[in-house]
N, C-alpha and C. Protein backbone atom coordinates (compact mmCIF):
# COMPACT_ATOMS: atom_id res chain seq x y z
N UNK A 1 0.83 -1.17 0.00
CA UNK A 1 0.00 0.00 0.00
C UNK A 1 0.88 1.24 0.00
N UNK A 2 0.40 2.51 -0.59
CA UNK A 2 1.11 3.39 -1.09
C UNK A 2 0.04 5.09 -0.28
N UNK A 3 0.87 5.50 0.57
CA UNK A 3 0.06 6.34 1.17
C UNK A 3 0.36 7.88 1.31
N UNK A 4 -0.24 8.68 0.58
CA UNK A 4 -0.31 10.01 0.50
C UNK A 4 -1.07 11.31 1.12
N UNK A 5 -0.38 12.37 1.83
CA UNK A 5 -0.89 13.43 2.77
C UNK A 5 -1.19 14.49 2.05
N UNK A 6 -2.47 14.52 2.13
CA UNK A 6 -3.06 15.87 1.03
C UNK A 6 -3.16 16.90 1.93
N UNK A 7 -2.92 18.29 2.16
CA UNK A 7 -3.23 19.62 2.54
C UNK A 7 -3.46 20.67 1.80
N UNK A 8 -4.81 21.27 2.20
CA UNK A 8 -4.95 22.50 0.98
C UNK A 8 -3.59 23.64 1.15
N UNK A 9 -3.53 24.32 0.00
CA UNK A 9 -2.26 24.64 -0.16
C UNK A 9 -2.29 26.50 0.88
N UNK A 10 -1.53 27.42 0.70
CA UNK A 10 -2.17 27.60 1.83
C UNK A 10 -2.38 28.95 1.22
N UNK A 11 -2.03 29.43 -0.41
CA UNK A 11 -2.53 30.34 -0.90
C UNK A 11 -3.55 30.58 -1.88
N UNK A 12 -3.98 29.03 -2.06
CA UNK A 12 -5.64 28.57 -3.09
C UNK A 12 -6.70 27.79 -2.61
N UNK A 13 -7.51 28.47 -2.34
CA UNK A 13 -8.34 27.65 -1.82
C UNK A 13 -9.18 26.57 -2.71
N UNK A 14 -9.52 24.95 -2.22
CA UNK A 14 -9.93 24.23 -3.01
C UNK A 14 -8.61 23.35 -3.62
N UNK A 15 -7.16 23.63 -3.49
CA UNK A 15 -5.89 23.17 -4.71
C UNK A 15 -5.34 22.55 -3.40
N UNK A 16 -4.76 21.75 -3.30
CA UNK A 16 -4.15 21.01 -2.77
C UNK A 16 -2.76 20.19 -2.86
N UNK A 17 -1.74 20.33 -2.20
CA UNK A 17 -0.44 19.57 -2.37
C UNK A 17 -0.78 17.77 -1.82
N UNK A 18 0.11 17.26 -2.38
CA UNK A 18 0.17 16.04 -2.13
C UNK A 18 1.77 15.32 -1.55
N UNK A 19 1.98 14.69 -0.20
CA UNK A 19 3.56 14.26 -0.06
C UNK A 19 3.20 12.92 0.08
N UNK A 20 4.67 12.28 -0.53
CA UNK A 20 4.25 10.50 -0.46
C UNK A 20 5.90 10.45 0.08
N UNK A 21 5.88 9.38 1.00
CA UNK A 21 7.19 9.01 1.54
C UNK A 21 7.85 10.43 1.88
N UNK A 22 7.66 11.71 2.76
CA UNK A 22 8.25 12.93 2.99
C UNK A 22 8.61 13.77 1.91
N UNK A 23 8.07 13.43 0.68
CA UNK A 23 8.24 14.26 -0.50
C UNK A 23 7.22 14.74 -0.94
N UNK A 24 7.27 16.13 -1.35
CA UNK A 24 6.22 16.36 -2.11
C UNK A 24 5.96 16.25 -3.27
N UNK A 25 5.22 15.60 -4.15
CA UNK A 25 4.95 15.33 -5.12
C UNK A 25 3.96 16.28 -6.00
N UNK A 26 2.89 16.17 -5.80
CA UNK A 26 1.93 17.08 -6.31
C UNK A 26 1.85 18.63 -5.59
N UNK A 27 1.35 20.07 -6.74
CA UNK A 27 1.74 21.06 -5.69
C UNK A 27 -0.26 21.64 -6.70
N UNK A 28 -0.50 22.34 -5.59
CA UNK A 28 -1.70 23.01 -5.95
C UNK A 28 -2.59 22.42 -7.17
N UNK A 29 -2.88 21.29 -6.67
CA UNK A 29 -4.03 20.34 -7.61
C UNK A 29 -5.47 20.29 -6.67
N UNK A 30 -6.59 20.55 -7.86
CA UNK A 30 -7.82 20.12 -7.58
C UNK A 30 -8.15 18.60 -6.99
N UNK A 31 -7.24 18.11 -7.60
CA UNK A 31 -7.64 16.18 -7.51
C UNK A 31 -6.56 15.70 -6.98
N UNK A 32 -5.58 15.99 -6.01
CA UNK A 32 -4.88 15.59 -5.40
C UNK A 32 -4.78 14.28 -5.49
N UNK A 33 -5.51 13.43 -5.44
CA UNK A 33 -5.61 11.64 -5.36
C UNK A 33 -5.01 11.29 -6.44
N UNK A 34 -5.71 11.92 -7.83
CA UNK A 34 -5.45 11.71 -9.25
C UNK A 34 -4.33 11.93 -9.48
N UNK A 35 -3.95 12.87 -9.32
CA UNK A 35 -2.44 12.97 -9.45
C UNK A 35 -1.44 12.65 -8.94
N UNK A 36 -1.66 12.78 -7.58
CA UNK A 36 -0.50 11.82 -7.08
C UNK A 36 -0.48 10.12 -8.09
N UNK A 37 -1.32 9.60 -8.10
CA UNK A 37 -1.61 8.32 -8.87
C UNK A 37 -0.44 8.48 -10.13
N UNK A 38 -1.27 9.66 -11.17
CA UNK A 38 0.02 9.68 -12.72
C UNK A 38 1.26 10.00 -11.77
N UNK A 39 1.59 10.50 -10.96
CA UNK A 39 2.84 10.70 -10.64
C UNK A 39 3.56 9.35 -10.34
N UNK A 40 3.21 8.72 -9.11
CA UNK A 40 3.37 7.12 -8.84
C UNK A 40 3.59 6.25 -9.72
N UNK A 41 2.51 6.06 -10.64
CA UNK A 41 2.68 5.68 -11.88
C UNK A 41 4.04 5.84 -12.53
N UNK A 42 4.08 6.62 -12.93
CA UNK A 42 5.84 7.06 -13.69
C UNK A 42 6.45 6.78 -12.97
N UNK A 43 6.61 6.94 -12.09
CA UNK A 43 7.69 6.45 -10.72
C UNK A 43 8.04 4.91 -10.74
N UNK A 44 7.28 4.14 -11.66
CA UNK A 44 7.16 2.49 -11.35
C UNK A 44 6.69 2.13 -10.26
N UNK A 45 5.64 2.05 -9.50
CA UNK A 45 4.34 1.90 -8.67
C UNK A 45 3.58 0.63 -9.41
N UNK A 46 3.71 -0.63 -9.08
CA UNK A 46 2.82 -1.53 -9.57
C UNK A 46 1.24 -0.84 -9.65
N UNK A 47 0.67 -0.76 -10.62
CA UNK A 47 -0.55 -0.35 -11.22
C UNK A 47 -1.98 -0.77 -10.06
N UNK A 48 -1.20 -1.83 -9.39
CA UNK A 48 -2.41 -2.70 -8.74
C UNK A 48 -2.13 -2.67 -7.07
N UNK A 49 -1.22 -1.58 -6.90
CA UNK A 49 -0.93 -1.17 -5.77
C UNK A 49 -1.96 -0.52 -5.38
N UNK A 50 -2.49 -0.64 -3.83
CA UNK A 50 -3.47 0.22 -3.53
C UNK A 50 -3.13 2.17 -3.03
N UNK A 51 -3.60 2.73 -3.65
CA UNK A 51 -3.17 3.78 -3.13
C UNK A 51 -4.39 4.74 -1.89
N UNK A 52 -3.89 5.22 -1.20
CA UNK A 52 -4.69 5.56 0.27
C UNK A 52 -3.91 7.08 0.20
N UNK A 53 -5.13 8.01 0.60
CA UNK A 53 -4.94 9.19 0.70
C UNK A 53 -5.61 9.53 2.30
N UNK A 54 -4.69 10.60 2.80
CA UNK A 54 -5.17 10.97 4.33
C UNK A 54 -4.87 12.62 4.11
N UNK A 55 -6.08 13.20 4.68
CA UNK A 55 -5.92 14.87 4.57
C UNK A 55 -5.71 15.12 6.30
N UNK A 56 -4.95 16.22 5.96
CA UNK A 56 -5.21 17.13 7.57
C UNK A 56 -3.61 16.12 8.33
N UNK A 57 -4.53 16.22 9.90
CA UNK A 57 -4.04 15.16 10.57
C UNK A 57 -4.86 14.02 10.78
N UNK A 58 -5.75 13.72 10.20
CA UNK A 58 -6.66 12.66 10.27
C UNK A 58 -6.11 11.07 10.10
N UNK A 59 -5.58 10.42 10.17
CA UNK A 59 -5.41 9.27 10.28
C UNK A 59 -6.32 8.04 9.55
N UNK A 60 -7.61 8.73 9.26
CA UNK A 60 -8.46 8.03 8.48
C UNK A 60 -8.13 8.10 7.11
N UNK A 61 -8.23 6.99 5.96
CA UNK A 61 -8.21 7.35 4.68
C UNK A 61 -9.09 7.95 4.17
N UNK A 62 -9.41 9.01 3.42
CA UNK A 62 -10.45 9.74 3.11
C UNK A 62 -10.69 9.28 1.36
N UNK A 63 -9.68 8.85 0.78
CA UNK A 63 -9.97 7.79 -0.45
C UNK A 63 -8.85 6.92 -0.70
N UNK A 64 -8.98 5.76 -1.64
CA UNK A 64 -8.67 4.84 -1.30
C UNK A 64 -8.76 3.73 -2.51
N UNK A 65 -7.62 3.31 -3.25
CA UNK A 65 -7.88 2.38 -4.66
C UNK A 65 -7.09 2.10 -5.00
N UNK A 66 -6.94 1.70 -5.97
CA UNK A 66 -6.07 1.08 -7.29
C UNK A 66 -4.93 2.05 -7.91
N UNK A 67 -3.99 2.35 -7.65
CA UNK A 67 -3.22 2.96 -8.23
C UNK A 67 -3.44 3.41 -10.02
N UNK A 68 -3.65 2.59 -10.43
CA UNK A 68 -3.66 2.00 -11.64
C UNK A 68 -5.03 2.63 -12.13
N UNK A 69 -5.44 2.54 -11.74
CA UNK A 69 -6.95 2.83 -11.70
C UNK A 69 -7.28 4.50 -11.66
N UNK A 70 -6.57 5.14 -10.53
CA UNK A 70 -7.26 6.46 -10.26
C UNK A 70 -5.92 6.94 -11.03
N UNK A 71 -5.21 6.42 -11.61
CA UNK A 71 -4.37 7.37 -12.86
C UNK A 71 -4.52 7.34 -14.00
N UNK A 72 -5.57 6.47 -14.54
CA UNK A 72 -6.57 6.62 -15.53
C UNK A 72 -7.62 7.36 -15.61
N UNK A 73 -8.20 8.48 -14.13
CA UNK A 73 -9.14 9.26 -14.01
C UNK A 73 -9.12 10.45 -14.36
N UNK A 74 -9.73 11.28 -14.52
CA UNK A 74 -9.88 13.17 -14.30
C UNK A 74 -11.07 13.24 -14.13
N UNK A 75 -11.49 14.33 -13.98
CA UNK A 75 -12.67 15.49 -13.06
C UNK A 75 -13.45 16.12 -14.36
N UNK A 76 -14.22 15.73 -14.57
CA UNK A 76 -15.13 17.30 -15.11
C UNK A 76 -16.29 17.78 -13.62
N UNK A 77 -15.63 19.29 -14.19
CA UNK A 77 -17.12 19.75 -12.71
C UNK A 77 -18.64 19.74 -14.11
N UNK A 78 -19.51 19.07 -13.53
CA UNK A 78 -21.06 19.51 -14.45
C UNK A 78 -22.13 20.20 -13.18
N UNK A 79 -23.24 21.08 -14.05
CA UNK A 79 -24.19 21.62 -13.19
C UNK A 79 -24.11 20.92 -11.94
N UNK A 80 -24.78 19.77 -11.97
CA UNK A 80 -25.01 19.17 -11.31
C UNK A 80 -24.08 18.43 -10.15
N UNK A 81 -22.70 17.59 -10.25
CA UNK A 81 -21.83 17.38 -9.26
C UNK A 81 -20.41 17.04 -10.56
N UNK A 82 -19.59 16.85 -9.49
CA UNK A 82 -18.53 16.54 -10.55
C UNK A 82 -18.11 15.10 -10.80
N UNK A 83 -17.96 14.99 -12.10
CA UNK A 83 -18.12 13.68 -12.22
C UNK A 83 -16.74 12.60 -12.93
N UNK A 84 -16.22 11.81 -12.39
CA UNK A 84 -15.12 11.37 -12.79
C UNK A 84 -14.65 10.91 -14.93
N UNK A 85 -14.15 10.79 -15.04
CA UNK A 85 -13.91 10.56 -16.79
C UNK A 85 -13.02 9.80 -17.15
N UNK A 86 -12.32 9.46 -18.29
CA UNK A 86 -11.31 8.74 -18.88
C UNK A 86 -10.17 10.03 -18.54
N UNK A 87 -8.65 10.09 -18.14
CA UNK A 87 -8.16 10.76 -18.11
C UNK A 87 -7.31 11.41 -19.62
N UNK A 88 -6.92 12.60 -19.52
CA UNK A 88 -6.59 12.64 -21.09
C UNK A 88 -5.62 13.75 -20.67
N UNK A 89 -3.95 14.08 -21.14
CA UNK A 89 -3.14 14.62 -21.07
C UNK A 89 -3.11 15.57 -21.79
């Protein structure tokens, strides 16, 4: 398992950094999860590794999957809620 500390960043609200193993990896992302994931990914991260995200100081995982999986994702926001997609570079 592969576990990453999300905190909103502290001059955007909503964007968020991401650190995995005392590094920071991701810096002012909407989807923090997602990205850390393509990042991991490139890194050589077995695809089928679970990846676990914890915000704050919370200790709880707040999401939680497939490596492999949530680096194949992105975000569209619609009227209605936002809804996950095929990811596309």
């Amino acid at each position: 398992m592969a576990v990453i500390l999300a905190r909103e960043t502290a001059s955007r609200r909503g964007r968020f950094d991401a650190w995995y193993d005392g590094e920071k990896i991701v810096s002012s992302s909407r989807t923090p999860f997602l990205s850390a994931a393509r990042v991991l990914m490139k890194r050589g991260l077995d695809p089928n590794t679970i990846l676990e995200m914890r915000t704050g100081q919370n200790e709880t995982p707040s999401l939680r999957g497939p490596i492999g999986k949530a680096a194949g994702l992105g975000v569209v926001e619609t009227a209605g809620a936002p809804r996950f997609h095929p990811y596309a570079e």
